[in-house]
Every structure is written in structure tokens, then in C-alpha cells.
C-alpha atoms as a PDB file:
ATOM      1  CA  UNK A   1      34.858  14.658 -29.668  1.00  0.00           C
ATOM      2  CA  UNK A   2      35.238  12.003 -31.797  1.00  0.00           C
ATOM      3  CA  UNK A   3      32.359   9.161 -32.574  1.00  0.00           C
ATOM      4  CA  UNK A   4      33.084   5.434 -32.012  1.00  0.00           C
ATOM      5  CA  UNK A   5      34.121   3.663 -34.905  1.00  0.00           C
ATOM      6  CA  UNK A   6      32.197   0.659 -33.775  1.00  0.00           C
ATOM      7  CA  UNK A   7      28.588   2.773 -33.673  1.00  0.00           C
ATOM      8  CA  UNK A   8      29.793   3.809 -37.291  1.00  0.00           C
ATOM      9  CA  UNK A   9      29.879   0.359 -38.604  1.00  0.00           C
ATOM     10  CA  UNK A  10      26.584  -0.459 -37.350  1.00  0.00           C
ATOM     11  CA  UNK A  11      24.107   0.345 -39.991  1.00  0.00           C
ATOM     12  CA  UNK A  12      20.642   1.862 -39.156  1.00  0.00           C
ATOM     13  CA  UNK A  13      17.844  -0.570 -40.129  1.00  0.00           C
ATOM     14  CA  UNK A  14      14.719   1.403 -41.878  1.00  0.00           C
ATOM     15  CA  UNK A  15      12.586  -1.236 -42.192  1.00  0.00           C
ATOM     16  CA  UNK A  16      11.458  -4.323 -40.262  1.00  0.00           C
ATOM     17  CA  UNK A  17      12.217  -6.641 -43.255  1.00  0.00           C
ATOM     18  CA  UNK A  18      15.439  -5.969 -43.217  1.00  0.00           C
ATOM     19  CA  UNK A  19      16.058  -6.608 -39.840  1.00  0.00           C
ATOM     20  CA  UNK A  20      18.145  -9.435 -38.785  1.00  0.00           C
ATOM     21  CA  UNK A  21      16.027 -11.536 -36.335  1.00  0.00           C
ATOM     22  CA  UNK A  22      18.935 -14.064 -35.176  1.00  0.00           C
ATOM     23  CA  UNK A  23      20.980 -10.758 -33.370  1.00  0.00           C
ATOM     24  CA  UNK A  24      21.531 -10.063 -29.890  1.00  0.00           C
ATOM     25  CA  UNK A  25      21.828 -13.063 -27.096  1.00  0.00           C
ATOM     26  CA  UNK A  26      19.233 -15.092 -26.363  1.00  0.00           C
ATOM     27  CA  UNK A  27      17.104 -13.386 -23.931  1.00  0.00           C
ATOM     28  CA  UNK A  28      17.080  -9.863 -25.896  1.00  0.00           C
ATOM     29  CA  UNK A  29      15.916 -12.226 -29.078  1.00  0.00           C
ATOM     30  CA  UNK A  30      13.169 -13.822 -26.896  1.00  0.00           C
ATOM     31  CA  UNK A  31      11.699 -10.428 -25.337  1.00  0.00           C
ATOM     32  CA  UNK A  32      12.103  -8.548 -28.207  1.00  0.00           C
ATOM     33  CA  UNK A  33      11.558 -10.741 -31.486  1.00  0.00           C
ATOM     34  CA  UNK A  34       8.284 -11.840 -29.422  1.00  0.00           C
ATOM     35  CA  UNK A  35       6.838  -8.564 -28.013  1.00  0.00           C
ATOM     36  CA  UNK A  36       2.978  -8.994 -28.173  1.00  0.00           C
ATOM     37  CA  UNK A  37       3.379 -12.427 -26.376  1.00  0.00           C
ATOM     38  CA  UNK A  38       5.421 -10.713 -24.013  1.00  0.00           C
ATOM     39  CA  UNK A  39       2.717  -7.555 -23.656  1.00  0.00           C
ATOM     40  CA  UNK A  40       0.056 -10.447 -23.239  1.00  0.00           C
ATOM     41  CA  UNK A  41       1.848 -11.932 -20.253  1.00  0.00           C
ATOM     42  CA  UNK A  42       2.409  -8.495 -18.764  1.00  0.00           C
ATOM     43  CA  UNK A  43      -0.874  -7.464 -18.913  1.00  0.00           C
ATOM     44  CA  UNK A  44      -2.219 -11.010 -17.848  1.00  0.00           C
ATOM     45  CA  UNK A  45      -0.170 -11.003 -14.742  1.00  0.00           C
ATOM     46  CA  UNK A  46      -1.198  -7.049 -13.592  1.00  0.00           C
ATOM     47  CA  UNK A  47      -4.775  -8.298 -14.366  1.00  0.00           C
ATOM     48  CA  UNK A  48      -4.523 -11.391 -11.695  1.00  0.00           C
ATOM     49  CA  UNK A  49      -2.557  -8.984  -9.409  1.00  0.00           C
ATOM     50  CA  UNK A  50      -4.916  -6.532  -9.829  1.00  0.00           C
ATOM     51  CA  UNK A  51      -7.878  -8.928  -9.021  1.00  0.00           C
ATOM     52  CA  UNK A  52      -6.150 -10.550  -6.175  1.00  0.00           C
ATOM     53  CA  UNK A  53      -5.466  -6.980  -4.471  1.00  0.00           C
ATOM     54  CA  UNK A  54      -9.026  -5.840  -5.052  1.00  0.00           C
ATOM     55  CA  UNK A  55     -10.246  -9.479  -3.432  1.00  0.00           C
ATOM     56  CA  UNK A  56      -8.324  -8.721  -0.379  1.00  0.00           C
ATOM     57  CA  UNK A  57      -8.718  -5.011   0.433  1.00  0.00           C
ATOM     58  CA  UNK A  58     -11.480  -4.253   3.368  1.00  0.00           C
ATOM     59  CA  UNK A  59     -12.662  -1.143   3.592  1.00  0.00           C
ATOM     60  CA  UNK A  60     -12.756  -0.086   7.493  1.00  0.00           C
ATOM     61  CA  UNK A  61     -13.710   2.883   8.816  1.00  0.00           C
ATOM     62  CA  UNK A  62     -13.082   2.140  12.236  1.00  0.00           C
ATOM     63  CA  UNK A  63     -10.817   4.458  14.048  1.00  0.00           C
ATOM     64  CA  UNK A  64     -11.022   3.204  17.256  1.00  0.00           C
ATOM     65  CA  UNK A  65      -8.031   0.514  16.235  1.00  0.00           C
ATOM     66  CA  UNK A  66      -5.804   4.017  15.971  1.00  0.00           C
ATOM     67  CA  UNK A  67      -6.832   5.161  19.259  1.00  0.00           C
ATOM     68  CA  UNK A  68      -3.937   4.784  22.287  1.00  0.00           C
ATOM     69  CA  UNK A  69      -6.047   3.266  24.498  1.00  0.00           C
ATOM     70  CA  UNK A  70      -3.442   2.636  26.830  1.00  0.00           C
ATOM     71  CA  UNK A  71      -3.395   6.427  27.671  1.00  0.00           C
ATOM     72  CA  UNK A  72      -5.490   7.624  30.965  1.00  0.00           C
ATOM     73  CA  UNK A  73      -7.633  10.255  28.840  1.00  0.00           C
ATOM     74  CA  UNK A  74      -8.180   8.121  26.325  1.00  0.00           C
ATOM     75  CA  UNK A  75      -8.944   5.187  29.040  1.00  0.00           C
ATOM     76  CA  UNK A  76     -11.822   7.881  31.156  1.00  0.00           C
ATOM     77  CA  UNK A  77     -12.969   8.277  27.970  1.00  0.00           C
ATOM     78  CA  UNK A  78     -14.129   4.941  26.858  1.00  0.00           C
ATOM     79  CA  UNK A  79     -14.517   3.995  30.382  1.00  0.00           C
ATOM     80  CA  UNK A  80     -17.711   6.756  30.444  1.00  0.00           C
ATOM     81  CA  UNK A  81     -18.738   6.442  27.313  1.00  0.00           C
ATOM     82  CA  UNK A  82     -19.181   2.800  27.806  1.00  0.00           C
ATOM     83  CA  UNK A  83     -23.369   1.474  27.621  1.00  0.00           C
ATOM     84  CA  UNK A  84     -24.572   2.425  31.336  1.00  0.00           C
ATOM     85  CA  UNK A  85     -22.906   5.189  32.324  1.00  0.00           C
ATOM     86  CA  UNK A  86     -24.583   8.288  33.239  1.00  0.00           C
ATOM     87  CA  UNK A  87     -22.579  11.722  32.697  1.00  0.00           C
ATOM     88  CA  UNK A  88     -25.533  13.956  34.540  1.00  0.00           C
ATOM     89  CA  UNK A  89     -24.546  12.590  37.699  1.00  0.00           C
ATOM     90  CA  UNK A  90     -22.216  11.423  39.931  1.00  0.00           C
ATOM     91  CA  UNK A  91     -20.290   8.849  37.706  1.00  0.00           C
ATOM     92  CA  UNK A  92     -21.791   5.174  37.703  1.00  0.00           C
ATOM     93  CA  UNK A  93     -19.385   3.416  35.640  1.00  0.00           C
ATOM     94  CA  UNK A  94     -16.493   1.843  37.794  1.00  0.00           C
ATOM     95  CA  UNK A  95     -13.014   3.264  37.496  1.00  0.00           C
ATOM     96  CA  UNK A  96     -14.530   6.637  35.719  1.00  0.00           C
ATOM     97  CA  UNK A  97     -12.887   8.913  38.721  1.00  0.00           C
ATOM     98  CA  UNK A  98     -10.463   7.234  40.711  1.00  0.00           C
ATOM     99  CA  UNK A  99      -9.553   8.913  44.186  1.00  0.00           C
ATOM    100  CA  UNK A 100      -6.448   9.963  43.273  1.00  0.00           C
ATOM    101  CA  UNK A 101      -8.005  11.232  40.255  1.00  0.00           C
ATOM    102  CA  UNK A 102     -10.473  13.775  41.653  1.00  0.00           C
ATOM    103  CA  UNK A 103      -8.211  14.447  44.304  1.00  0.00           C
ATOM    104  CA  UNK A 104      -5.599  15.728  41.377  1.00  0.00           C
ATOM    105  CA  UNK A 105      -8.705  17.712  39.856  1.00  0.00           C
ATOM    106  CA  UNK A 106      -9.343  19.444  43.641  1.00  0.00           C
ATOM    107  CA  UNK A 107      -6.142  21.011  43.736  1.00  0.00           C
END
């Protein structure tokens, strides 16, 4: 396999001195002949990123916005857990046991 002659002709530069500033188009000068000011607006804009994500995370540890509460256990459930409902005896909270319900149980 035979090297490139154009990658032959291109001379590896040593030291930064002897660099030649005024290569490459205009955006590669920009970004590279300017690095630290280009590091300084990286970091600057993952710092306000990073503060505006912080700002606007909530920590919630409320699982009842997972629960399906359009299921029927999951509907009996809140329905007698709710405040005023008494599990020792016959239920007390409306729609707790429906007819149909207890007459499923029976069978």
C-alpha cells in the first residue's frame, strides 16, 4: 500500500511558532487559532444550562400520579382507603362493594 503523495508534502509542525496561523478556512481558523475563548464559551453555556436544569427539577415522591386509577382494584382501593371509611365493618364509604360486586365474590 502505497502513502499519498499529498500527506507526504505536508510537513509536520514541531513547534507552535512555526505554525502557520492564516491555514485552513475560516471557521477551522476561528475555533482553533482561538481555543481558550472557545473553552470559555463552552463551559459558560453548560454552566447556565446546568443552572437552569437544576432551577427547574422538582423532586416528587408521589406515586400516586403512576397509579391506573381507572382500574376497578385500584378504584376499591382508594375508594376505602378514602378519610371515613371503616374496614372493621360493613363498608361505609359509597361505591366500596357494588351489588354486582359482592354478588361476583359469592359465587
Amino acid at each position: 500500500m502505497t502513502a499519498r503523495p499529498d500527506l507526504d508534502a505536508m510537513p509536520v509542525v514541531s513547534s507552535l511558532g512555526d505554525f502557520d496561523h492564516r491555514s485552513g478556512m475560516l471557521l477551522e481558523r476561528s475555533i482553533f487559532n482561538h481555543r481558550r475563548v472557545v473553552m470559555g464559551l463552552v463551559a459558560a453555556a453548560s454552566a447556565v444550562l446546568a443552572i437552569f436544569a437544576v432551577t427547574k427539577s422538582v423532586l416528587n415522591a408521589d406515586f400516586e400520579r403512576m397509579i391506573p386509577t381507572h382500574h376497578p382494584y385500584i378504584r376499591n382501593y382508594l375508594a376505602s382507603t378514602a378519610p371515613g371509611c371503616d374496614r372493621s365493618g360493613p363498608p361505609a364509604c359509597a361505591g366500596t362493594r357494588s351489588p354486582r360486586r359482592v354478588s361476583a365474590v359469592a359465587r
